[in-house]
Structures are given as structure tokens and as C-alpha cells.
Protein backbone atom coordinates (compact mmCIF):
# COMPACT_ATOMS: atom_id res chain seq x y z
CA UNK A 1 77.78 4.80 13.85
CA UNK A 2 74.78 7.35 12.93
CA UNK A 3 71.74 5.39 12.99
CA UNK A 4 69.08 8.27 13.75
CA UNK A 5 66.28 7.95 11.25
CA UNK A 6 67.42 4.89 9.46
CA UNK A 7 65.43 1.76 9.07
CA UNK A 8 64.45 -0.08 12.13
CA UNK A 9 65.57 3.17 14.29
CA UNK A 10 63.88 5.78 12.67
CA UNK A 11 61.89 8.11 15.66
CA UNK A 12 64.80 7.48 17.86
CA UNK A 13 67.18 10.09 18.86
CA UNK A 14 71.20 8.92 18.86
CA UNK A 15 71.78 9.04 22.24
CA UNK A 16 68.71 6.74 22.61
CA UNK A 17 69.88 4.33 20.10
CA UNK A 18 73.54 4.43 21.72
CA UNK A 19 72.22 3.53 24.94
CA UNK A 20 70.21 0.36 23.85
CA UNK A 21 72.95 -0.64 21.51
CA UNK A 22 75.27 -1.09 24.33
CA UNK A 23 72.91 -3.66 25.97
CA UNK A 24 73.28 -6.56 22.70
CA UNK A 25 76.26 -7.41 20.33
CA UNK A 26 76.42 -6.04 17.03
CA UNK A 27 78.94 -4.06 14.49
CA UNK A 28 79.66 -1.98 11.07
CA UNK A 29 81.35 -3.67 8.32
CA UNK A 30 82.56 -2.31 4.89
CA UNK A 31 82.58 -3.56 0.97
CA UNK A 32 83.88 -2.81 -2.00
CA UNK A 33 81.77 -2.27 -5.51
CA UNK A 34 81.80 -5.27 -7.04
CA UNK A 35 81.47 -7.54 -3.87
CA UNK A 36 78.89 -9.94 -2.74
CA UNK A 37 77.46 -9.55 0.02
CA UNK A 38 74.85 -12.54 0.43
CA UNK A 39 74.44 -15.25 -2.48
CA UNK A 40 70.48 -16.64 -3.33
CA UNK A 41 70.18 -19.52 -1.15
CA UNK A 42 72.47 -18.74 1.67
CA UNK A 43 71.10 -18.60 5.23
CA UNK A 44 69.57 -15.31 7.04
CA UNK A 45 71.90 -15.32 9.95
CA UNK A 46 71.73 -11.16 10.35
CA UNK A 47 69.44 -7.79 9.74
CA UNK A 48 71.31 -5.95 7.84
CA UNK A 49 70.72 -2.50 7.04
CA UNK A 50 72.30 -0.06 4.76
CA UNK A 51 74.53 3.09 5.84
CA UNK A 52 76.68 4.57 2.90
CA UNK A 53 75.79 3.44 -0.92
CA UNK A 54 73.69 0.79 -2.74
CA UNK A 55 73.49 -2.57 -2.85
CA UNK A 56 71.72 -4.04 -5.70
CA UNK A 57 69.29 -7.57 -5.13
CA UNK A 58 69.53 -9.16 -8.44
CA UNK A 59 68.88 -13.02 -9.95
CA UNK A 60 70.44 -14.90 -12.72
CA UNK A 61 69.35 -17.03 -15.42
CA UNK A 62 70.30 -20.13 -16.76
CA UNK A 63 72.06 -18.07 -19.82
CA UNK A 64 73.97 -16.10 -17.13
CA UNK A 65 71.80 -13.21 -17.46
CA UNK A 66 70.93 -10.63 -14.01
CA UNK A 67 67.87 -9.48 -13.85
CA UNK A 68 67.71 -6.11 -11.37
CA UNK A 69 65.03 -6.80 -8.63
CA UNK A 70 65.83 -3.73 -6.88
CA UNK A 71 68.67 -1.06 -5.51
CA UNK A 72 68.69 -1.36 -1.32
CA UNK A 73 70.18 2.64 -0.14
CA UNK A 74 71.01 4.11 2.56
CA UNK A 75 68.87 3.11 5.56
CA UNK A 76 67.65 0.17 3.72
CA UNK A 77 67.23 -3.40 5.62
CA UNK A 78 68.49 -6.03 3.58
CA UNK A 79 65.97 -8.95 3.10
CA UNK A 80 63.52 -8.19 6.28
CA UNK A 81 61.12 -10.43 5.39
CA UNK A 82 63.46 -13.43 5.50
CA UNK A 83 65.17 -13.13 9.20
CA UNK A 84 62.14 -15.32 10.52
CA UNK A 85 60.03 -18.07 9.48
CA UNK A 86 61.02 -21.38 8.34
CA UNK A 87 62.64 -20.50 5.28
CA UNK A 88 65.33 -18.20 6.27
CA UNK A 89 67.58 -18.41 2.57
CA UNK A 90 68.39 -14.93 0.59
CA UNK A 91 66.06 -15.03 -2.35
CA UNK A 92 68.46 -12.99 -4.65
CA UNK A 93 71.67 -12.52 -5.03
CA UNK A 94 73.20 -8.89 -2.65
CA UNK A 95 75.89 -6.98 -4.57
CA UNK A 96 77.54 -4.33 -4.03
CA UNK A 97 76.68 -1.57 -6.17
CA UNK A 98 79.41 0.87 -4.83
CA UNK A 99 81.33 0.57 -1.95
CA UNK A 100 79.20 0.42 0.67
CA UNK A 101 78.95 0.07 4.48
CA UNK A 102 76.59 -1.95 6.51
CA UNK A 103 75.29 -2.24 10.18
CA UNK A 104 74.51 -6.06 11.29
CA UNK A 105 73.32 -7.90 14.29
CA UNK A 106 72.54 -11.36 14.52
CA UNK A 107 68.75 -12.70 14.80
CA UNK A 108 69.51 -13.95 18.25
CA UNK A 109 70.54 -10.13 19.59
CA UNK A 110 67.85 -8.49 17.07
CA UNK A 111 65.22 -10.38 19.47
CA UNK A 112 66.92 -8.87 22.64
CA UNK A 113 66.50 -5.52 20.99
CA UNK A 114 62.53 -6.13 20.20
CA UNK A 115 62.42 -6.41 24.02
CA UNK A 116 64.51 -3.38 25.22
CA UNK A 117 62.44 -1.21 22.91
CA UNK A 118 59.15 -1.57 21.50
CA UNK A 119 59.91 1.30 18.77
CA UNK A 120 62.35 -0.84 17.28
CA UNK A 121 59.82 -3.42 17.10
CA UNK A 122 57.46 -1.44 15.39
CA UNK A 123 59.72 -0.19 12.68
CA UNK A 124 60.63 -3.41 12.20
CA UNK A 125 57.14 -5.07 10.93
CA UNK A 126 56.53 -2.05 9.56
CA UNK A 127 59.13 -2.60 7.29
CA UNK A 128 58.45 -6.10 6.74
CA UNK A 129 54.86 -5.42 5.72
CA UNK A 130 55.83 -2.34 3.37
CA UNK A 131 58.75 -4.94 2.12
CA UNK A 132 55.85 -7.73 1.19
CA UNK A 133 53.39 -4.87 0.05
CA UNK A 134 56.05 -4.26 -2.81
CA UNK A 135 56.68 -7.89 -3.93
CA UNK A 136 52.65 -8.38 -3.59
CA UNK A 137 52.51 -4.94 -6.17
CA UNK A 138 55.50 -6.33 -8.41
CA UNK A 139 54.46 -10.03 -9.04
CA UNK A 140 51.04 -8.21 -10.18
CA UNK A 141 52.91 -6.36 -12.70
CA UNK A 142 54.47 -9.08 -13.56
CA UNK A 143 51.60 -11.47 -13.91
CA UNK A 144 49.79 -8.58 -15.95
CA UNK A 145 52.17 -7.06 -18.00
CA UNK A 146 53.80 -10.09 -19.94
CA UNK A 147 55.27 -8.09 -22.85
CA UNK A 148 58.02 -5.57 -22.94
CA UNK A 149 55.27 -2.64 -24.51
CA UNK A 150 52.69 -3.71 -21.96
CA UNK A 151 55.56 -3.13 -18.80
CA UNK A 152 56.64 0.05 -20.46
CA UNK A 153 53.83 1.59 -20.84
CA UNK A 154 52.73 0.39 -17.31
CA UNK A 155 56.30 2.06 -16.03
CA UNK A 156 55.33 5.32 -17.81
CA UNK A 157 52.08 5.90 -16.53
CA UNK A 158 53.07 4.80 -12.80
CA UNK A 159 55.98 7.86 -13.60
CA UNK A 160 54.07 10.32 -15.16
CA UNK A 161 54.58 14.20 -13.69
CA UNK A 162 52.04 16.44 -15.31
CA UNK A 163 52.81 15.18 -18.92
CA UNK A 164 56.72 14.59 -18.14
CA UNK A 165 58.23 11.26 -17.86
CA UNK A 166 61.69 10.54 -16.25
CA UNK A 167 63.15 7.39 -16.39
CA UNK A 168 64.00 6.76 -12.34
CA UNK A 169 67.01 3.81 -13.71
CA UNK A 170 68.99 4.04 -16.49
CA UNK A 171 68.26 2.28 -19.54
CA UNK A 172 70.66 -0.91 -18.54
CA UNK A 173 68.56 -1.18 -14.96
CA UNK A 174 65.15 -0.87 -16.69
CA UNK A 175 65.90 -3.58 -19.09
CA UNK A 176 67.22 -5.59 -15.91
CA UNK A 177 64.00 -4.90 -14.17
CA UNK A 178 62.04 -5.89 -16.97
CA UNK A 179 63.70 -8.91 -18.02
CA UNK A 180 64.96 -7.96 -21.62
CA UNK A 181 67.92 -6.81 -23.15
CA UNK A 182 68.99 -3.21 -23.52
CA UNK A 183 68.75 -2.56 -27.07
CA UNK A 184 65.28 -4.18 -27.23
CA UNK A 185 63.95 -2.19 -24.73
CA UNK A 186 65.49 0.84 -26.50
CA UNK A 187 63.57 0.10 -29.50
CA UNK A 188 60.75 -0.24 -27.59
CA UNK A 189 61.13 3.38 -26.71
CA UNK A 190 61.81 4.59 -30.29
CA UNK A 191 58.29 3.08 -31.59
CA UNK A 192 56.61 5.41 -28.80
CA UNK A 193 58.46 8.20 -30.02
CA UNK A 194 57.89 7.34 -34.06
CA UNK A 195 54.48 6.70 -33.46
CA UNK A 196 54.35 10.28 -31.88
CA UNK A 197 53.31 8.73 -27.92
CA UNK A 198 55.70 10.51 -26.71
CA UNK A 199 58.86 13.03 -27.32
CA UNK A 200 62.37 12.92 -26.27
CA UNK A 201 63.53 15.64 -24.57
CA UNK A 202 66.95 14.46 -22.83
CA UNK A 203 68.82 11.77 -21.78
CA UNK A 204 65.86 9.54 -19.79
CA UNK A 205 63.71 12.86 -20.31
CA UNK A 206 59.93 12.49 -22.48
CA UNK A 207 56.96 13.87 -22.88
CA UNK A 208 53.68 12.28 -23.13
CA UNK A 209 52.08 13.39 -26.12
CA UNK A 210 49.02 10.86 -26.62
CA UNK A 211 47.67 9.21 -23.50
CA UNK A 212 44.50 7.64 -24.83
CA UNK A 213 47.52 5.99 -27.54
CA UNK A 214 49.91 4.89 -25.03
CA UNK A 215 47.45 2.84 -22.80
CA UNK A 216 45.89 1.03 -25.55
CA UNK A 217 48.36 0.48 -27.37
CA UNK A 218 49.56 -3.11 -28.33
């Protein structure tokens, strides 16, 4: 399997990572779209990192509904943050969001590799701390954006390229990531644009037309 440059491997050449793979247990392991590949709750037995497609982390309400936390791709480790430390449960839901191949070694043989390279080590808290870093930046939205024209605008001005604005997730994901439904947050947009904030240009394409209006208004 090619792990140069992904995740906990990344400044590594292949034949180096080979080499110090042979010295621990671990293996490659494929799923379909659709599948799940950890349920909230269950235990953190393995890292797992991402080689080919997406995986989505998502978390459902009571009514049934998934809220998108984020898309894991390719060279993505799946839950860092959660292989030590007392509480060692899958916060959100893993699915599959194509099919999608994974590499996976247990805890036990992840702390043999810590020892036969100290690269791997690094690249591993790094990725923790980047990991908590984003959770730290996304409960802050959270906490300060509480309605669905504060997080917007919030989500346009964090996108902004010159005066362009391109929606990174479609309009389904966004909703997901903000909590709402997808025709509410779709109305959200056409207020901006009726109110002349900003102008469609394409599918997920705008143009910001009135800063000072967009980030004051409520």
C-alpha cells in the first residue's frame, strides 16, 4: 500500500515506511458507499487513516436527522484524538461516503511504531493538535453564531476570494453542517440575493456585492 505523504507518514519515503511496517502488525481493508465504518459510542481499538475516497463523521438527532460534522479524504486519520486517554468511544457516527479503502493498526502496534520512528510520532500529535485546533474553532462558531443568517454569513466571509464566494459543500452538506434543513437554508440564501448582498452567478457560485450589509446584517 502507498503511504508516502499521507497522514502519520508524511516526510517519509516508501521504502522507509515499508521497512518499519514490516517490524508491527497491521493491514488495508475496503468498504462500500453506504457502509459504516465505526458507530458513536463504539470503542477506539485502531488508527485509521484514509487511502481512496471519503468517509463522512456525522451525528443524529432524536428526530432521525444527520447532521455533517465533517468529510475525512484521502490521507485523513480517522478520530486521532480518541486512540488515547480514558475515553476511547467514536464521538460520531463514520460512513462511508463512497467506497473507500482504509489502512489500520491496532493501538497496541501504533505504540511500537512511535518507538521505531520518531517521525511517525511527530506527525502523529501533530495531527492530534491540528484535529483539536478545529473542534476548539468549530464549537466557537457554534457558540457564536446561533442562527442560520448569523452561520451563513460567518461561512461567507471565512470563503470569500476577492469578492467571489464558492460554496466548498453542496447545499445538502451545508445545511448538515449547520444544523437546518435544506430548503431553509436555501431561503436563507435568496434573502442575500433579494436584498442585493450578494449575486448568483452559478450553481454554488456568488458575488459579494455589499460587505458592510452582509456582516451586520440580522
Amino acid at each position: 500500500m502507498n503511504l508516502k505523504d499521507k497522514a502519520i507518514f508524511r516526510g517519509l519515503e516508501q521504502e522507509e515506511i515499508e521497512e518499519v511496517l514490516k517490524k508491527v502488525e497491521c493491514k488495508e481493508e475496503a468498504y462500500e458507499k453506504g457502509e459504516t465504518v465505526a458507530f458513536r459510542g463504539d470503542e477506539v481499538r485502531d488508527l485509521v487513516i484514509v487511502l481512496e475516497g471519503i468517509l463522512t463523521a456525522e451525528m443524529q438527532k432524536d428526530t432521525g436527522e444527520h447532521i455533517r460534522i465533517e468529510d475525512l479524504g484521502e490521507g485523513q486519520v480517522v478520530a486521532s484524538a480518541f486512540i488515547f486517554g480514558r475515553k476511547n468511544f467514536f464521538p460520531v457516527d463514520v460512513v462511508c461516503k463512497s467506497n473507500v479503502k482504509v489502512f489500520r493498526i491496532s493501538k497496541e502496534e501504533l505504540i511500537k511504531l512511535f518507538q521505531l520512528n520518531g517521525v511517525i510520532l511527530k506527525n502523529y500529535l501533530d495531527d492530534v493538535s491540528t484535529r483539536t485546533q478545529f473542534l476548539s474553532q468549530k464549537i466557537w462558531f457554534d457558540f457564536k453564531n446561533k442562527t442560520l443568517m448569523e452561520k451563513l454569513r460567518a461561512y461567507i466571509l471565512e470563503n470569500l476570494k476577492g469578492d467571489e464566494i464558492v460554496l466548498k459543500s453542496s447545499l445538502k452538506e451545508l445545511s448538515e453542517t449547520f444544523g437546518v434543513a435544506r430548503p431553509s437554508l436555501s431561503r436563507a440564501l435568496a434573502v442575500l440575493v433579494d436584498e442585493g448582498i450578494i449575486d448568483r452567478l452559478g450553481r454554488n457560485h456568488y458575488r459579494l456585492i455589499d460587505e458592510e450589509a452582509l456582516m451586520f446584517k440580522e
